[in-house]
N, C-alpha and C. Protein backbone atom coordinates (compact mmCIF):
# COMPACT_ATOMS: atom_id res chain seq x y z
N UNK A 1 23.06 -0.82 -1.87
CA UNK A 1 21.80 -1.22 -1.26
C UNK A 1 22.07 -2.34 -0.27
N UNK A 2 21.60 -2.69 1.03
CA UNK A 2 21.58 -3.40 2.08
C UNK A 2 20.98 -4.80 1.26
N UNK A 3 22.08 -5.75 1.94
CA UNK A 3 21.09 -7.10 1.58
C UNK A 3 20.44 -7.56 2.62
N UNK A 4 19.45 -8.68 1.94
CA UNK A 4 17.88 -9.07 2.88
C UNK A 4 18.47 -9.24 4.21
N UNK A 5 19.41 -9.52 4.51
CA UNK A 5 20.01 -10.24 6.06
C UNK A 5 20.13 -9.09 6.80
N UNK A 6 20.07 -7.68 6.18
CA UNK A 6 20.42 -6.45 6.98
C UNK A 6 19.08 -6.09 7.36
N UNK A 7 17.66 -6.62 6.95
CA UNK A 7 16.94 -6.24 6.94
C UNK A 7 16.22 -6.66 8.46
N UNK A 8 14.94 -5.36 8.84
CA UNK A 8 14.71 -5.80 10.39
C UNK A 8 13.51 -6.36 9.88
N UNK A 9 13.10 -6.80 9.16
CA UNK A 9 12.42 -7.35 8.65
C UNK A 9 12.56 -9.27 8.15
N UNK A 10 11.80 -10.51 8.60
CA UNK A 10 11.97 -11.34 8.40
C UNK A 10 10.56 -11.38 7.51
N UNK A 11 11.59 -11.93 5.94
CA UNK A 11 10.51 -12.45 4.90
C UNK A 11 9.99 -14.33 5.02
N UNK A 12 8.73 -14.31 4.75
CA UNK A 12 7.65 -13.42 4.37
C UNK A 12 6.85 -13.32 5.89
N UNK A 13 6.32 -11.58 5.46
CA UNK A 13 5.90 -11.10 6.80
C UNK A 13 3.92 -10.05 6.65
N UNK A 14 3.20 -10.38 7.58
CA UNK A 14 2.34 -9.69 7.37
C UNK A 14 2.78 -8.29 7.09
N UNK A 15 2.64 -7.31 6.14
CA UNK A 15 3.32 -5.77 6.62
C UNK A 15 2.04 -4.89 6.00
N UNK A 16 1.35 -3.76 6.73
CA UNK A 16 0.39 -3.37 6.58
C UNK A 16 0.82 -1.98 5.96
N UNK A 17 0.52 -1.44 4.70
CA UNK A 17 0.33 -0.16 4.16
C UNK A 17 -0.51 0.44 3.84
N UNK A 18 -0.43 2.07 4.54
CA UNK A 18 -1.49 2.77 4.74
C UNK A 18 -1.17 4.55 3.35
N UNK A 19 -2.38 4.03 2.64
CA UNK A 19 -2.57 5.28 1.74
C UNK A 19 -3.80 6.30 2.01
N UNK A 20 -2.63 7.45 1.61
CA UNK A 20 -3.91 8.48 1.85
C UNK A 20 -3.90 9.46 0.86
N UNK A 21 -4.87 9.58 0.16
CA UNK A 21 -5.15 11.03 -0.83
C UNK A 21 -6.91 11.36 -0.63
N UNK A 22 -6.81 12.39 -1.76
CA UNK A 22 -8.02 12.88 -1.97
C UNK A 22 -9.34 11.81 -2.31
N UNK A 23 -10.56 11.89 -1.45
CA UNK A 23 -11.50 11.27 -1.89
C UNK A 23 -12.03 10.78 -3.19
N UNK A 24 -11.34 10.53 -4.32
CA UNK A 24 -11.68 10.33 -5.44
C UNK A 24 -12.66 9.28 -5.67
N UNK A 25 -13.38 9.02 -6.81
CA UNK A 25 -14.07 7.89 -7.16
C UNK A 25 -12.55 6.70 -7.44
N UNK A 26 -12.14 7.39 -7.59
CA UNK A 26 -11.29 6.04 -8.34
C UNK A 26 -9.78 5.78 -7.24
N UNK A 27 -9.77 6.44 -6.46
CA UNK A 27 -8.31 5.95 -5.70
C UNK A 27 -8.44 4.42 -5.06
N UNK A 28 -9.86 4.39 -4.58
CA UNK A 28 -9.50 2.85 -4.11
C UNK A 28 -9.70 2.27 -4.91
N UNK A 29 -10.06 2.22 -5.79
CA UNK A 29 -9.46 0.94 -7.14
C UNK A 29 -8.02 1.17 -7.67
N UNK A 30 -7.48 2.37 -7.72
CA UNK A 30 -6.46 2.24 -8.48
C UNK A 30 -5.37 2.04 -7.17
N UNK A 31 -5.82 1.50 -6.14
CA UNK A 31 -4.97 1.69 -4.60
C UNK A 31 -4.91 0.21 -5.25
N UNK A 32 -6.29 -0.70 -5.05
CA UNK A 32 -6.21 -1.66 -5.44
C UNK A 32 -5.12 -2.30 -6.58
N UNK A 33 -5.47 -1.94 -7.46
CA UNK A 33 -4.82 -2.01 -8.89
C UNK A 33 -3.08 -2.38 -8.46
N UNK A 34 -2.48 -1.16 -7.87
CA UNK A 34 -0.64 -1.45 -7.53
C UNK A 34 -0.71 -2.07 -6.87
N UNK A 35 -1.76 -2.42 -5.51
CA UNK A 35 -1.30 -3.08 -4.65
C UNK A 35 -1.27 -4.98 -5.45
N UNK A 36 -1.51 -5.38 -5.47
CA UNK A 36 -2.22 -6.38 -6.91
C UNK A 36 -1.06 -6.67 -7.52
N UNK A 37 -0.84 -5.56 -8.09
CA UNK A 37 0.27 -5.73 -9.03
C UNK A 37 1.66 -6.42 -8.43
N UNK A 38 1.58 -5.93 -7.30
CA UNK A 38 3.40 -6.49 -6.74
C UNK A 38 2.53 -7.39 -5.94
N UNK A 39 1.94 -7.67 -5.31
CA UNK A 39 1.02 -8.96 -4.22
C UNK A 39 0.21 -9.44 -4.69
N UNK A 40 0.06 -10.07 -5.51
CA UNK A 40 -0.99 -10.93 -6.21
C UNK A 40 -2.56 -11.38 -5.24
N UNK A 41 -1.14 -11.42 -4.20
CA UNK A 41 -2.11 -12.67 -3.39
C UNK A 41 -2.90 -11.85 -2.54
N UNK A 42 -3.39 -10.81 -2.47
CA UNK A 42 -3.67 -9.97 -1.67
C UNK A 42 -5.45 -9.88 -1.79
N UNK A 43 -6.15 -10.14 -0.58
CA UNK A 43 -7.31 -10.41 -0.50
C UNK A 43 -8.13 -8.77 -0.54
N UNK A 44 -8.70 -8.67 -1.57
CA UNK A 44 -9.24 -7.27 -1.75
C UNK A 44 -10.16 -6.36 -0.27
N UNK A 45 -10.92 -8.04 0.28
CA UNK A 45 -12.29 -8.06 1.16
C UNK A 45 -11.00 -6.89 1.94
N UNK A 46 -9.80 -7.37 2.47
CA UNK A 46 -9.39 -7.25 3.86
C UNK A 46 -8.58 -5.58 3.80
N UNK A 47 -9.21 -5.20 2.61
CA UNK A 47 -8.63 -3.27 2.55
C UNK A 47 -9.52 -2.79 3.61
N UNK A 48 -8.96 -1.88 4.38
CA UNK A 48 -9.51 -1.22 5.37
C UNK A 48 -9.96 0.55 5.15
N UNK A 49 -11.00 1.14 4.70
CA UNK A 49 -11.04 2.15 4.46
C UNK A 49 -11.77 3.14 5.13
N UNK A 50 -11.18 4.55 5.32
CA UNK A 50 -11.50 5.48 6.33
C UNK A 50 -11.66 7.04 5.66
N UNK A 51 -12.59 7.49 5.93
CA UNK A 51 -12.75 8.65 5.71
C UNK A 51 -12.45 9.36 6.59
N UNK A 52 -12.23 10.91 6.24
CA UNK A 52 -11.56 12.06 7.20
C UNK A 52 -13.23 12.48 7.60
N UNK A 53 -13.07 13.26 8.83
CA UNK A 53 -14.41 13.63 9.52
C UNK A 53 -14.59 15.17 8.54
N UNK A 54 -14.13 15.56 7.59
CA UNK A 54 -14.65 16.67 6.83
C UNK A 54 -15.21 15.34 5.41
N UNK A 55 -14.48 14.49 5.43
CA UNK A 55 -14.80 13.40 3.96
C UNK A 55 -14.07 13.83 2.73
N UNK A 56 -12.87 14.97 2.91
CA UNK A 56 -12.52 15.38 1.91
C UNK A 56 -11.28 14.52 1.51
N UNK A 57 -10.73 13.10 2.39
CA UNK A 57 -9.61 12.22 2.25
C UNK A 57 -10.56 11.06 2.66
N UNK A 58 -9.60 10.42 2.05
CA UNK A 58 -9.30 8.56 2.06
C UNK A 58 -8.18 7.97 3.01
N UNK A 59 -8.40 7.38 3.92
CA UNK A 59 -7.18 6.67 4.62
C UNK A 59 -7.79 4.81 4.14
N UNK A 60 -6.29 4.63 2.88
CA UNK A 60 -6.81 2.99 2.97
C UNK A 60 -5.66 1.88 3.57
N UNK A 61 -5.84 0.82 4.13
CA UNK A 61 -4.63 0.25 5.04
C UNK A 61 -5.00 -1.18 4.01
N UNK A 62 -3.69 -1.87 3.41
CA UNK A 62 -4.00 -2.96 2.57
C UNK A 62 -2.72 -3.82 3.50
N UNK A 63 -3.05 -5.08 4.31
CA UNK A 63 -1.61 -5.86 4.75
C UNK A 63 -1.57 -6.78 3.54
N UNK A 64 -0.65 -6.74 3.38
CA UNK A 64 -0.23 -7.59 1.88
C UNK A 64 1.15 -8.72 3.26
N UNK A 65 1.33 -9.66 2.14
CA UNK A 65 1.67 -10.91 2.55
C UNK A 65 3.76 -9.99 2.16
N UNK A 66 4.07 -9.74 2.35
CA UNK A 66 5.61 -9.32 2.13
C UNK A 66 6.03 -10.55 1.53
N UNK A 67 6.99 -10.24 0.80
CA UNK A 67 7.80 -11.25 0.27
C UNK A 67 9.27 -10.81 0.28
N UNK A 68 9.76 -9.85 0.20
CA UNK A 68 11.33 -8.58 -0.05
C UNK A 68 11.14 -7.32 0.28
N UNK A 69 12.62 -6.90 0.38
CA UNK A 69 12.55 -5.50 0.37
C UNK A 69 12.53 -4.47 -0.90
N UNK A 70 12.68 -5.69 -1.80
CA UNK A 70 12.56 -5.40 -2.87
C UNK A 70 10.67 -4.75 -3.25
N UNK A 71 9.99 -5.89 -3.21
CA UNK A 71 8.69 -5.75 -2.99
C UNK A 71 8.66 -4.76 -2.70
N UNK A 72 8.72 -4.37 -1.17
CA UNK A 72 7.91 -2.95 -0.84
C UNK A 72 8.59 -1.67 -1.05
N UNK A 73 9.90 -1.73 -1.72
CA UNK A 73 10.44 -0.91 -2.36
C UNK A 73 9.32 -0.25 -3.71
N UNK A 74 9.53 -1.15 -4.38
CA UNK A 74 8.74 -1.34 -5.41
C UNK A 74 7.39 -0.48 -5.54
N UNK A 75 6.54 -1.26 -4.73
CA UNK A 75 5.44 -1.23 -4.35
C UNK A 75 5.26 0.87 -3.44
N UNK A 76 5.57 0.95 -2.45
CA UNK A 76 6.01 2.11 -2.21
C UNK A 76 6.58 3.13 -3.47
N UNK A 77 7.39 2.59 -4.46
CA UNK A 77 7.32 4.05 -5.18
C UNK A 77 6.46 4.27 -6.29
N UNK A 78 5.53 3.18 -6.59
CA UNK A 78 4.46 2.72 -7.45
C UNK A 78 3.46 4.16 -6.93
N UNK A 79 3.17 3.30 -5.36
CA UNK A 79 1.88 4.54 -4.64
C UNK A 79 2.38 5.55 -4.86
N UNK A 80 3.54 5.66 -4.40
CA UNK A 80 3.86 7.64 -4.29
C UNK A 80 3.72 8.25 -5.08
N UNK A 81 4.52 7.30 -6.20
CA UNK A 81 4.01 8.42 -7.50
C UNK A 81 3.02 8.66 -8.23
N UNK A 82 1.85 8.34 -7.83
CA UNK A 82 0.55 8.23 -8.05
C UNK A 82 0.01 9.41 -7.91
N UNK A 83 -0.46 10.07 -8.82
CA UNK A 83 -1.02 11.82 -8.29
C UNK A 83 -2.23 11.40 -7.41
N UNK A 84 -3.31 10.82 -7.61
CA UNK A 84 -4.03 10.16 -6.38
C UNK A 84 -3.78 10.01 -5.09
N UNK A 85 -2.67 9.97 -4.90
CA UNK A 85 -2.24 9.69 -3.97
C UNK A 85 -1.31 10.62 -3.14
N UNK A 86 -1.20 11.21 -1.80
CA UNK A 86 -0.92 12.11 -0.72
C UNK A 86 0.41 11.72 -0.07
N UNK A 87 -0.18 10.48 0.67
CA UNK A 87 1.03 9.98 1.27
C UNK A 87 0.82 9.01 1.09
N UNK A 88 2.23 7.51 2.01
CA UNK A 88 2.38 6.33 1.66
C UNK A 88 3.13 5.66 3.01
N UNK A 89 2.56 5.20 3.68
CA UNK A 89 3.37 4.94 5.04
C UNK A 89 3.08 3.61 5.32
């Protein structure tokens, strides 16, 4: 695995992640929920959420405060493997 110095990334950095699955009642809480979990510090108000023009998806964008690559390692395979959840970019 690359260490932090290889990274194009300078910690700590605004870095914005964007989830998308099925319209559920519960994906943006449980979007909430991981994101939380690895970013504590992460201001709920500032989730950005989008519906598809049929409404049958969720696009939610959460910038969390970065801390590692570890972090969004982390954090990234948390979402993915989330059946809720579509993609993770």
């Amino acid at each position: 695995m690359a260490e932090e110095s290889d990274s194009l990334f300078e910690f700590p950095c605004a870095f914005p992640i964007k989830v998308m699955g099925l319209a559920a009642d519960t994906l943006t809480r449980t979007v909430l929920d991981v994101v939380l979990r690895h970013a504590p510090d992460f201001n709920a108000a500032t989730m950005v959420i989008r519906s598809s023009s049929a409404g049958k998806y969720l696009s939610l964008t959460c910038t969390i405060n970065a801390t590692s690559r570890a972090q969004l390692d982390a954090l990234y395979r948390e979402l993915s493997n989330h059946p809720l959840v579509k993609f993770v970019l």
